[in-house]
Protein backbone atom coordinates (compact mmCIF):
# COMPACT_ATOMS: atom_id res chain seq x y z
CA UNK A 1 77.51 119.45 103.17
CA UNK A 2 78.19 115.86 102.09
CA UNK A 3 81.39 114.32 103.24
CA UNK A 4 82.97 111.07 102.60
CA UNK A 5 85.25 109.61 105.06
CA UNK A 6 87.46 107.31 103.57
CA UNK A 7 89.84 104.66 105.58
CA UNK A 8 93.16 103.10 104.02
CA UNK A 9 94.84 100.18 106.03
CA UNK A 10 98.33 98.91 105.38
CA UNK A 11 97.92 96.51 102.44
CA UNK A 12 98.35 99.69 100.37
CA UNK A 13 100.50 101.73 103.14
CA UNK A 14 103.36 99.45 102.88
CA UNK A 15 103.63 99.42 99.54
CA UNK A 16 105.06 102.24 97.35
CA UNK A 17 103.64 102.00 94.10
CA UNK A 18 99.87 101.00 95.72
CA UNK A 19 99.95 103.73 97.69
CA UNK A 20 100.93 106.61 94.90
CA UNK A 21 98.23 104.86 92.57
CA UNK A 22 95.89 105.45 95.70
CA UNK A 23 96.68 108.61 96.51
CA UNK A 24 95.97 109.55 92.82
CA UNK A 25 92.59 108.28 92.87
CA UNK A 26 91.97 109.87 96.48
CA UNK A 27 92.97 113.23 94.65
CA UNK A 28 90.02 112.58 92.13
CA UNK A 29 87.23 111.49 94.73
CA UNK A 30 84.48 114.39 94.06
CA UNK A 31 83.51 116.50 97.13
CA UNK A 32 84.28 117.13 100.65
CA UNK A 33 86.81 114.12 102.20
CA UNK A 34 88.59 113.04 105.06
CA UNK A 35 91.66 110.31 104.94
CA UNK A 36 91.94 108.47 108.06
CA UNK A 37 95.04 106.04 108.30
CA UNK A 38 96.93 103.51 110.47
CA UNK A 39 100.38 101.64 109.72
CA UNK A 40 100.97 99.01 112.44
CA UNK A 41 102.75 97.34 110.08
CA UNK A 42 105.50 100.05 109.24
CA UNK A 43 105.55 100.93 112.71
CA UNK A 44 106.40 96.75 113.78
CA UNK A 45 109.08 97.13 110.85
CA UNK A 46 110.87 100.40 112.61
CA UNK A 47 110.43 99.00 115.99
CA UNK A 48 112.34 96.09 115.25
CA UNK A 49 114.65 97.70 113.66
CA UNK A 50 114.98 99.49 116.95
CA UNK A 51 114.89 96.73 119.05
CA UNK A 52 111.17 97.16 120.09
CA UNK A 53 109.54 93.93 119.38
CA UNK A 54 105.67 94.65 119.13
CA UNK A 55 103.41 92.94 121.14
CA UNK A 56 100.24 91.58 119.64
CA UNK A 57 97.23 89.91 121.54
CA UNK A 58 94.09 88.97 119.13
CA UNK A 59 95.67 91.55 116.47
CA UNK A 60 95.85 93.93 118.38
CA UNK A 61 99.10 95.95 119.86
CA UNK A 62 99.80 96.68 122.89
CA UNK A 63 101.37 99.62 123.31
CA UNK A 64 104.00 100.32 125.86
CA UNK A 65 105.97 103.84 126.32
CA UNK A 66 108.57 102.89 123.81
CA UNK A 67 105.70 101.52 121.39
CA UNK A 68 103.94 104.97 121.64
CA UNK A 69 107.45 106.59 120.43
CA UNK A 70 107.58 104.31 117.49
CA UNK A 71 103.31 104.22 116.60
CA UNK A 72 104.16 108.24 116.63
CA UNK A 73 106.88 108.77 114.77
CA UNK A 74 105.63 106.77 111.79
CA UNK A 75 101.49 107.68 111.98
CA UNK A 76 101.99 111.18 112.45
CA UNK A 77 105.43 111.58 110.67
CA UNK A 78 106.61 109.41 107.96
CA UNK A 79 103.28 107.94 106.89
CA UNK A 80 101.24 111.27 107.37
CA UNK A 81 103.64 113.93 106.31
CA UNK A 82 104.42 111.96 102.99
CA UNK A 83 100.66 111.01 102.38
CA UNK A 84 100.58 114.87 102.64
CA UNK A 85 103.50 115.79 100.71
CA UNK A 86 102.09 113.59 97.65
CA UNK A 87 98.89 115.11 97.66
CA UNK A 88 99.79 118.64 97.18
CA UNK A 89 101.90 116.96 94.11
CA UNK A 90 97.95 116.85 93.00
CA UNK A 91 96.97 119.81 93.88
CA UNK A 92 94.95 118.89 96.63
CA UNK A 93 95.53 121.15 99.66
CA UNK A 94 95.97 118.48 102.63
CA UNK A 95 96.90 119.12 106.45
CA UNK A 96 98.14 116.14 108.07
CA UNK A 97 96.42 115.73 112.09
CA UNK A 98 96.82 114.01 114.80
CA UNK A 99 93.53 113.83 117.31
CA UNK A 100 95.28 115.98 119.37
CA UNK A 101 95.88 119.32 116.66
CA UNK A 102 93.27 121.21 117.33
CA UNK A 103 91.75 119.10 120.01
CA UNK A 104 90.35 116.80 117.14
CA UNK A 105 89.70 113.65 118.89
CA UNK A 106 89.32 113.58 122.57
CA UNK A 107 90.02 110.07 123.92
CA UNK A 108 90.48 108.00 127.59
CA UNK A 109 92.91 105.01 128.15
CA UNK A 110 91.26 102.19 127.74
CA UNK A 111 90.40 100.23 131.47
CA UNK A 112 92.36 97.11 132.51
CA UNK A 113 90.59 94.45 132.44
CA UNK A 114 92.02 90.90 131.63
CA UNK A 115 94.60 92.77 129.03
CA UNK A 116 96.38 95.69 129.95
CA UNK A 117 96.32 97.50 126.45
CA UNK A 118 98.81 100.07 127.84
CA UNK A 119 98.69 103.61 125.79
CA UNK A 120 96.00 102.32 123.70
CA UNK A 121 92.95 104.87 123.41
CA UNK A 122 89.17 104.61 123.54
CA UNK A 123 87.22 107.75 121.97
CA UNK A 124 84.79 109.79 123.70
CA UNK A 125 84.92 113.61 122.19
CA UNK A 126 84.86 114.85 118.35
CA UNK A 127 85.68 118.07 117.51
CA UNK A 128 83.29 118.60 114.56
CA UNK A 129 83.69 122.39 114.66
CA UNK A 130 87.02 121.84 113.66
CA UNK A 131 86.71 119.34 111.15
CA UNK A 132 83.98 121.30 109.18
CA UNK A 133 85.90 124.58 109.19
CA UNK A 134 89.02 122.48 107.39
CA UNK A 135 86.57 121.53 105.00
CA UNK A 136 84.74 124.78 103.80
CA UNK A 137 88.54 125.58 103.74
CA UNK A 138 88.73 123.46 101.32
CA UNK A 139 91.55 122.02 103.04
CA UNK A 140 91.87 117.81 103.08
CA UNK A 141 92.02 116.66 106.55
CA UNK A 142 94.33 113.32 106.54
CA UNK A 143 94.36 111.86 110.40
CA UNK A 144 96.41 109.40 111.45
CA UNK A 145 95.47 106.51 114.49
CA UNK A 146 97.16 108.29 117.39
CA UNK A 147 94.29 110.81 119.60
CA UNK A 148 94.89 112.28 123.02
CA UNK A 149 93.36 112.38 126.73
CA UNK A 150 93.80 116.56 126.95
CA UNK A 151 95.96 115.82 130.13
CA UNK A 152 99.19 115.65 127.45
CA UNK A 153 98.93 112.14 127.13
CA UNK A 154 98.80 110.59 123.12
CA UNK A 155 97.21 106.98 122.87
CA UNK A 156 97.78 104.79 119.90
CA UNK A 157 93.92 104.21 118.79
CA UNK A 158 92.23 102.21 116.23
CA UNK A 159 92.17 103.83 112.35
CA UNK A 160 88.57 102.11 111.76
CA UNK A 161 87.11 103.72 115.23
CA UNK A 162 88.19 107.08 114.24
CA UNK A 163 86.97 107.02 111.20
CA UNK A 164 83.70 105.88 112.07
CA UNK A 165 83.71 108.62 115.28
CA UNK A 166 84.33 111.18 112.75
CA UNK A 167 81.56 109.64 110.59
CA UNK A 168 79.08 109.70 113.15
CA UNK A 169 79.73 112.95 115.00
CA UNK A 170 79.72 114.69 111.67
CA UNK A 171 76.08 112.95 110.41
CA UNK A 172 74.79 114.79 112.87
CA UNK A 173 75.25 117.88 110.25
CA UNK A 174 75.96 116.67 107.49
CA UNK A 175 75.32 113.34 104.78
CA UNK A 176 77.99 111.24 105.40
CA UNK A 177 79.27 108.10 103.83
CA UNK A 178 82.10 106.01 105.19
CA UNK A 179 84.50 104.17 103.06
CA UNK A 180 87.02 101.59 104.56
CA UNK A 181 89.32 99.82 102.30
CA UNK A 182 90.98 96.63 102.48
CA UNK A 183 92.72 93.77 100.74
CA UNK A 184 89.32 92.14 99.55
CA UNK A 185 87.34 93.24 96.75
CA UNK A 186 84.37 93.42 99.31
CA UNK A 187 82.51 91.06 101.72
CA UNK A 188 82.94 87.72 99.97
CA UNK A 189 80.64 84.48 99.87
CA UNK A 190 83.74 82.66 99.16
CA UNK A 191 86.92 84.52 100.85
CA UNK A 192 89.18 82.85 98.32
CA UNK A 193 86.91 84.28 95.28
CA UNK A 194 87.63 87.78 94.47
CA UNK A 195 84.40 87.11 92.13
CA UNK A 196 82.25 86.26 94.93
CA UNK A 197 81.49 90.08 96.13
CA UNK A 198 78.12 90.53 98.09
CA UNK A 199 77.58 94.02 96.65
CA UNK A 200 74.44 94.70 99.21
CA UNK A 201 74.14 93.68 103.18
CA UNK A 202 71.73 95.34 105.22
CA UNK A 203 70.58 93.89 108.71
CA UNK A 204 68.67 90.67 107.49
CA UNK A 205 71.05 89.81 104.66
CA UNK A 206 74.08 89.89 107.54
CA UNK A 207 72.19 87.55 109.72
CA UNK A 208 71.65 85.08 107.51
CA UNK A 209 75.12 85.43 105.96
CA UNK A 210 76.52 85.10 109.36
CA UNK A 211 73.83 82.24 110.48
CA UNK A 212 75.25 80.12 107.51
CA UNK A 213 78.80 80.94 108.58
CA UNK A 214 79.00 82.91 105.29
CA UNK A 215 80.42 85.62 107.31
CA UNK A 216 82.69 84.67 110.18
CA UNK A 217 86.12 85.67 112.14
CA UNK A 218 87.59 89.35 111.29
CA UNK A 219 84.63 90.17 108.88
CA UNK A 220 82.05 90.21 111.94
CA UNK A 221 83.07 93.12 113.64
CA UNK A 222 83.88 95.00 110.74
CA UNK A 223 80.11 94.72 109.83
CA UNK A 224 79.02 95.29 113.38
CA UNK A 225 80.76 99.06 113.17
CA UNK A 226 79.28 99.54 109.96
CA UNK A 227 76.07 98.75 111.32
CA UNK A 228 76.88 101.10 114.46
CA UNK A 229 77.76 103.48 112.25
CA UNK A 230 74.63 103.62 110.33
CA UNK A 231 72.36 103.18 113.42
CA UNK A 232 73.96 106.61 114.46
CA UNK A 233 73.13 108.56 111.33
CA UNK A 234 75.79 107.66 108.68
CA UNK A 235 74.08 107.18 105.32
CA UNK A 236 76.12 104.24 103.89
CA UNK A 237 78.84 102.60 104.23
CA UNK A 238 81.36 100.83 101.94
CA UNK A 239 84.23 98.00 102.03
CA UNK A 240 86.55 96.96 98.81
CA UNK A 241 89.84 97.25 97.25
CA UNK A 242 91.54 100.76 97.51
CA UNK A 243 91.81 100.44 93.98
CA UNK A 244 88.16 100.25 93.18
CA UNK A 245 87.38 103.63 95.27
CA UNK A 246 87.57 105.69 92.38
CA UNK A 247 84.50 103.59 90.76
CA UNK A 248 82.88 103.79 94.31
CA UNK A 249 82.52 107.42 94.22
CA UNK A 250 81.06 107.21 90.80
CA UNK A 251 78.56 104.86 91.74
CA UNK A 252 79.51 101.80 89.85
CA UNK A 253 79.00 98.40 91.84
CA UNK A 254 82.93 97.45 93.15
CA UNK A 255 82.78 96.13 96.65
CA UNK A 256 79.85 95.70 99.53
CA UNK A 257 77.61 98.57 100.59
CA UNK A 258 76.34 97.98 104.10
CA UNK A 259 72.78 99.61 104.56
CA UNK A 260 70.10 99.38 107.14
CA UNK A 261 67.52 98.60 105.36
CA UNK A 262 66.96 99.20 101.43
CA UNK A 263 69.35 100.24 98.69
CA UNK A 264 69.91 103.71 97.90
CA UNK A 265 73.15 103.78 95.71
CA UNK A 266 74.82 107.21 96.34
């Protein structure tokens, strides 16, 4: 079975009209797919509005008990149950999850070391019996960034680390491409060019890119999991624009593609 796993951030999530002209082209990517999503940015918004301020070290939360209430109300409620409500306006027959329906993602707090991350999650366990069964369903799994420690704890994880776990558990299987969108057209040689799309990396290429500070800051370890992610049996990977997915998944040239080692388009 081929799958495509396909990550949205909050660029599109927090904005209305993006995120219906997404979910429309979602609804006309071919073949088996997953949705995984996040929404730190709706969840800050609600928490303030609640009087929890979030708390944000290097970009990333940290994620008291009253956090975890907020991060879970809006991932697995508003953001996921509307994501699903729109899709079945398409006639695509979603089921929103957490990583704790069905045991789907099996995860352990993440260690205190010089930060304490508090509820955040690190992933250990995929339940890719599960997962494939929703698909020769032909039900469309959309998973939100919250898994669970199967003690009855949730943990607020990172969207891009489950949707490269559920990449690389299910390439064990299955073919497997991983899609993460952003607000970039792709990896850039020139971050404030949207013309300036690299539309091939593979190991080399990203060494040399990175060697002449080409690529640098946020876009490092982006490239790094995508380069994890292949190592472990996931046949390509892809970063651009949400709105260019649709010409992704017909193999026309609209963002990067991160290989190992040659080009194989699709």
């Amino acid at each position: 079975m081929k799958i495509s796993i396909i990550k949205i951030g909050g660029n599109v999530i927090d904005y209305p009209e993006k995120l219906n002209e997404f979910i429309q082209q979602f609804s006309k990517f071919p073949g088996k797919k997953i949705l995984v999503h996040g929404g730190g940015v709706m969840a800050s918004r609600f928490g303030e509005s609640l009087g929890v301020m979030p708390e944000m070290v290097d970009g990333r939360r940290i994620t008291d008990k009253d956090s975890l209430d907020i991060v879970t109300m809006v991932y697995a409620g508003l953001i996921n149950k509307n994501m699903v409500a729109s899709l079945q306006k398409y006639k695509q027959n979603a089921i929103g999850l957490t990583g704790a329906d069905g045991n789907l993602i099996r995860s352990v707090k993440r260690p205190i070391r010089e930060i304490d991350y508090g509820y955040v999650g690190d992933i250990v366990e995929v339940n890719t019996k599960l997962i494939s069964e929703l698909l020769e369903l032909d039900l469309v799994p959309i998973v939100c960034a919250l898994t669970h420690d199967k003690n009855g704890q949730l943990l607020n994880t990172n969207a891009d680390s489950i949707a490269s776990s559920l990449a690389t558990s299910l390439s064990t299987t299955h073919e497997v491409n991983l899609y993460f969108c952003f607000n970039k057209a792709g990896v850039l040689i020139d971050e404030k060019n949207e013309n300036s799309i690299i539309p091939l990396i593979n190991e080399d290429i990203y060494q040399e890119l990175k060697k002449e500070n080409v690529i640098h800051s946020g876009m490092i370890p982006k490239l790094e999991n995508a380069f994890a992610a292949l190592e472990k049996g996931v046949n390509h990977v892809w970063i651009g624009k949400a709105e260019n997915l649709i010409f992704a998944s017909k193999g026309k040239l609209s963002g990067t593609i991160i290989e190992k080692h040659r080009y194989d388009l699709y």
